[in-house]
Protein backbone atom coordinates (compact mmCIF):
# COMPACT_ATOMS: atom_id res chain seq x y z
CA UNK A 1 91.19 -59.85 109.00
CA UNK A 2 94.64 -57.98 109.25
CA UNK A 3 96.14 -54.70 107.20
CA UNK A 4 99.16 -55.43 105.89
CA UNK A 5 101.01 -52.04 106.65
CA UNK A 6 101.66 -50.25 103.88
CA UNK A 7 105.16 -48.21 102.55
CA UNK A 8 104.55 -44.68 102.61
CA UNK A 9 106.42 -42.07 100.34
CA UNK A 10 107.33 -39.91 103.31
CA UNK A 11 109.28 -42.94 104.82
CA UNK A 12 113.30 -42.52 106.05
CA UNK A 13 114.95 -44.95 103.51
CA UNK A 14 118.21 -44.27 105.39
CA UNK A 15 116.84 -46.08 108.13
CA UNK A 16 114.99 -49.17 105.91
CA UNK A 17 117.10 -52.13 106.46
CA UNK A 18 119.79 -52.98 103.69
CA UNK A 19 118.11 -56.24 102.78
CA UNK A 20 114.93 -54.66 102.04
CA UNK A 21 116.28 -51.75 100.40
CA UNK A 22 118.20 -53.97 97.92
CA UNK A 23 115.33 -56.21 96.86
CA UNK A 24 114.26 -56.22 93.19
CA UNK A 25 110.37 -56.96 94.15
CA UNK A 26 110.36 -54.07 96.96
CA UNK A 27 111.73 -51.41 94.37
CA UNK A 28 109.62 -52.58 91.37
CA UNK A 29 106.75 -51.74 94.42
CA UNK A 30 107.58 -48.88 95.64
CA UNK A 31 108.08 -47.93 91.68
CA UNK A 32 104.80 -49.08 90.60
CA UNK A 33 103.11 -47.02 93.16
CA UNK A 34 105.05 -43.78 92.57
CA UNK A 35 104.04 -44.38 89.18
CA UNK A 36 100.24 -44.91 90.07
CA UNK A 37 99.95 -42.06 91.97
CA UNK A 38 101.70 -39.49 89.68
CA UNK A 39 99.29 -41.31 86.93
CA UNK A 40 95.75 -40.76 88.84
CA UNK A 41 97.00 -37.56 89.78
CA UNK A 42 97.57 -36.11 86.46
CA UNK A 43 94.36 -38.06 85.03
CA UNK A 44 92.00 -36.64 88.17
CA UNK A 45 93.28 -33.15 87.09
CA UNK A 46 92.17 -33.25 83.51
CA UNK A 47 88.60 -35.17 85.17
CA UNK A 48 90.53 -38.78 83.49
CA UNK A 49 90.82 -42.01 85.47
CA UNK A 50 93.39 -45.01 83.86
CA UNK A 51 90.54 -46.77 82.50
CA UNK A 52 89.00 -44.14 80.87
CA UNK A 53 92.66 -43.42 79.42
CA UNK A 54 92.20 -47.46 78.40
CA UNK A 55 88.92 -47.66 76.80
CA UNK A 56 89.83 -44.18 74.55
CA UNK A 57 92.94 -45.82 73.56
CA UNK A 58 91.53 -49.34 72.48
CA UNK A 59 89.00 -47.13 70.54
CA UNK A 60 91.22 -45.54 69.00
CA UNK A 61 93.60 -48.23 68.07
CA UNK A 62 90.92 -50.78 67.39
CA UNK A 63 87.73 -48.84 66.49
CA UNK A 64 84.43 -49.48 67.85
CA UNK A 65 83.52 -52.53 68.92
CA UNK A 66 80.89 -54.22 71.74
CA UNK A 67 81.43 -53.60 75.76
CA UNK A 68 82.63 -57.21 75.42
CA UNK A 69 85.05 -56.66 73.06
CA UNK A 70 86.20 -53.40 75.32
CA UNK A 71 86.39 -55.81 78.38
CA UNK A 72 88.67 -58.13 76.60
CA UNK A 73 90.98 -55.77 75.35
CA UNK A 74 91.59 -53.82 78.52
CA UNK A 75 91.29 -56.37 80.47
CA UNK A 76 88.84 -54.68 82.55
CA UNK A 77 85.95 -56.48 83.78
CA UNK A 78 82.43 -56.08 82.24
CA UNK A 79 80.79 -55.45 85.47
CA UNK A 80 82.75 -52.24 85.27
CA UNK A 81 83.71 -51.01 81.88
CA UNK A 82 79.83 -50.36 81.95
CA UNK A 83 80.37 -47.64 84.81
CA UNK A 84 83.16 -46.13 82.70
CA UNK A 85 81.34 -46.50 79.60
CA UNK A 86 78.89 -44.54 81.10
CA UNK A 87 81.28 -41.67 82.79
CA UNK A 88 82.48 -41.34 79.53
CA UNK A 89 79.22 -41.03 77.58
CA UNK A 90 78.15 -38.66 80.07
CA UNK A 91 81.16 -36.63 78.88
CA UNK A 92 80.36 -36.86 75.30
CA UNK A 93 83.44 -38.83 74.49
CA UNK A 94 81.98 -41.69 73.40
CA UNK A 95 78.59 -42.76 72.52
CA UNK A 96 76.56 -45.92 72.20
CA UNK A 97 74.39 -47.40 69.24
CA UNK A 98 72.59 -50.69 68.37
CA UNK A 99 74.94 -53.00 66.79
CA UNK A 100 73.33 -53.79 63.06
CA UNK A 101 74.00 -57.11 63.54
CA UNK A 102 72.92 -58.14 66.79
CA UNK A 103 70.34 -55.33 68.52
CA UNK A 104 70.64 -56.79 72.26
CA UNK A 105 74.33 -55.49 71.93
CA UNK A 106 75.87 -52.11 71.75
CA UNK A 107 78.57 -51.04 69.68
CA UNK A 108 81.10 -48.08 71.58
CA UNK A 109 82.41 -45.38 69.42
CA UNK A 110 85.04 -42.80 70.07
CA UNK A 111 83.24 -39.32 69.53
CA UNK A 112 85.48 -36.11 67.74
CA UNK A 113 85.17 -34.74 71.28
CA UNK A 114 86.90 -37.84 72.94
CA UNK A 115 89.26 -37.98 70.05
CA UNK A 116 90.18 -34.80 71.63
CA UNK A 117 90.18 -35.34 74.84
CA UNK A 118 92.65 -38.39 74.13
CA UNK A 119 95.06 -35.70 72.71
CA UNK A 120 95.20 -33.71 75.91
CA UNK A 121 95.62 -37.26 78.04
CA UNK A 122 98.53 -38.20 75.92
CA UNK A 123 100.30 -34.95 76.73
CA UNK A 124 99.12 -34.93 80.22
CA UNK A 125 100.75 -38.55 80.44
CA UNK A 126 103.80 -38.15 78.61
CA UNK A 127 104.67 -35.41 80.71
CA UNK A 128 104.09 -37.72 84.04
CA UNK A 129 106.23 -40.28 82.29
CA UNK A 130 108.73 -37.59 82.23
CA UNK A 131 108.62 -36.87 85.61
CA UNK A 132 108.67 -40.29 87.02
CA UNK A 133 111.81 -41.00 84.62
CA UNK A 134 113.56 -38.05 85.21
CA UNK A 135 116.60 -39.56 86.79
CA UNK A 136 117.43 -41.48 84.33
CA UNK A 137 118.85 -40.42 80.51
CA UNK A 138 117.05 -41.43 77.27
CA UNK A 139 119.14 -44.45 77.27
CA UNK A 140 118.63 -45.72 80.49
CA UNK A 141 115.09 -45.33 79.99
CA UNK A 142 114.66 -47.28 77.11
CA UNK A 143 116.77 -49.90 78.58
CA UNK A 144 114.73 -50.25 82.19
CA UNK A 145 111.40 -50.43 79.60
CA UNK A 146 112.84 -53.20 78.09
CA UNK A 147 113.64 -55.25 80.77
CA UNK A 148 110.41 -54.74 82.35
CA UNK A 149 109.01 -55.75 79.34
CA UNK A 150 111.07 -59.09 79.59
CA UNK A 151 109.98 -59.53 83.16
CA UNK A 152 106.18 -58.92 82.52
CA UNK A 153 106.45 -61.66 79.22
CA UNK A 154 108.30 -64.41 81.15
């Protein structure tokens, strides 16, 4: 099997070729993975991954609910939400139970201290947001969401 080589941040642009440089796909890329990086980056520092960020947020939003029910609202598979389920019980930011109504099952809950730990990942990624939009004004930034929202819909 064969790496694709990968585009690395530290690459000349000057020198990319003009075809490459001007498609859509390549820049939505090389976007994407700025954006991933700074992301991690600012989640690893405050001892946060993305799907840790996910499952609080669903919680949150939806309240507790089954590792199923988890699974089908991040969209992260069961095989592991149960690893992060259990990174983030070992935290204390969320716990377990039996569900009442079926005891084979767990329910997930959102604990006060993930509550605030949540808090402190919304700042930390509102400020990365910030960075990786920095170019642009409020307008403009508004505007590119929506038409990424129109792309990822279609």
């Amino acid at each position: 099997m064969s790496e694709q080589p990968s585009e690395t941040p530290d690459m000349d642009e000057r020198q990319t070729p003009e075809r490459l440089r001007a498609l859509p796909s390549r820049l939505l890329a090389l976007t994407a993975a700025r954006a991933d990086r700074l992301v991690s980056a600012c989640l690893a520092a405050e001892d946060a991954r993305k799907w840790h960020y996910a499952v609080l947020v669903s919680l949150d939003e939806h309240g507790p609910t089954s590792q199923a029910g988890l699974s089908r609202r991040t969209g992260i598979y069961r095989s592991d939400l149960v690893s992060v389920i259990n990174e983030l019980a070992d935290q204390g930011h969320v716990e377990r139970t039996p569900d009442p109504a079926d005891r084979r099952r767990n329910v997930v809950t959102m604990t006060d201290r993930g509550r605030a730990h949540l808090r402190r990942l919304d700042e930390v990624l509102a400020d990365a947001q910030d960075e990786l939009m920095e170019p642009l004004s409020v307008a403009e930034r508004a505007l590119l969401a929506s038409l990424l929202e129109r792309l990822i819909q279609r």
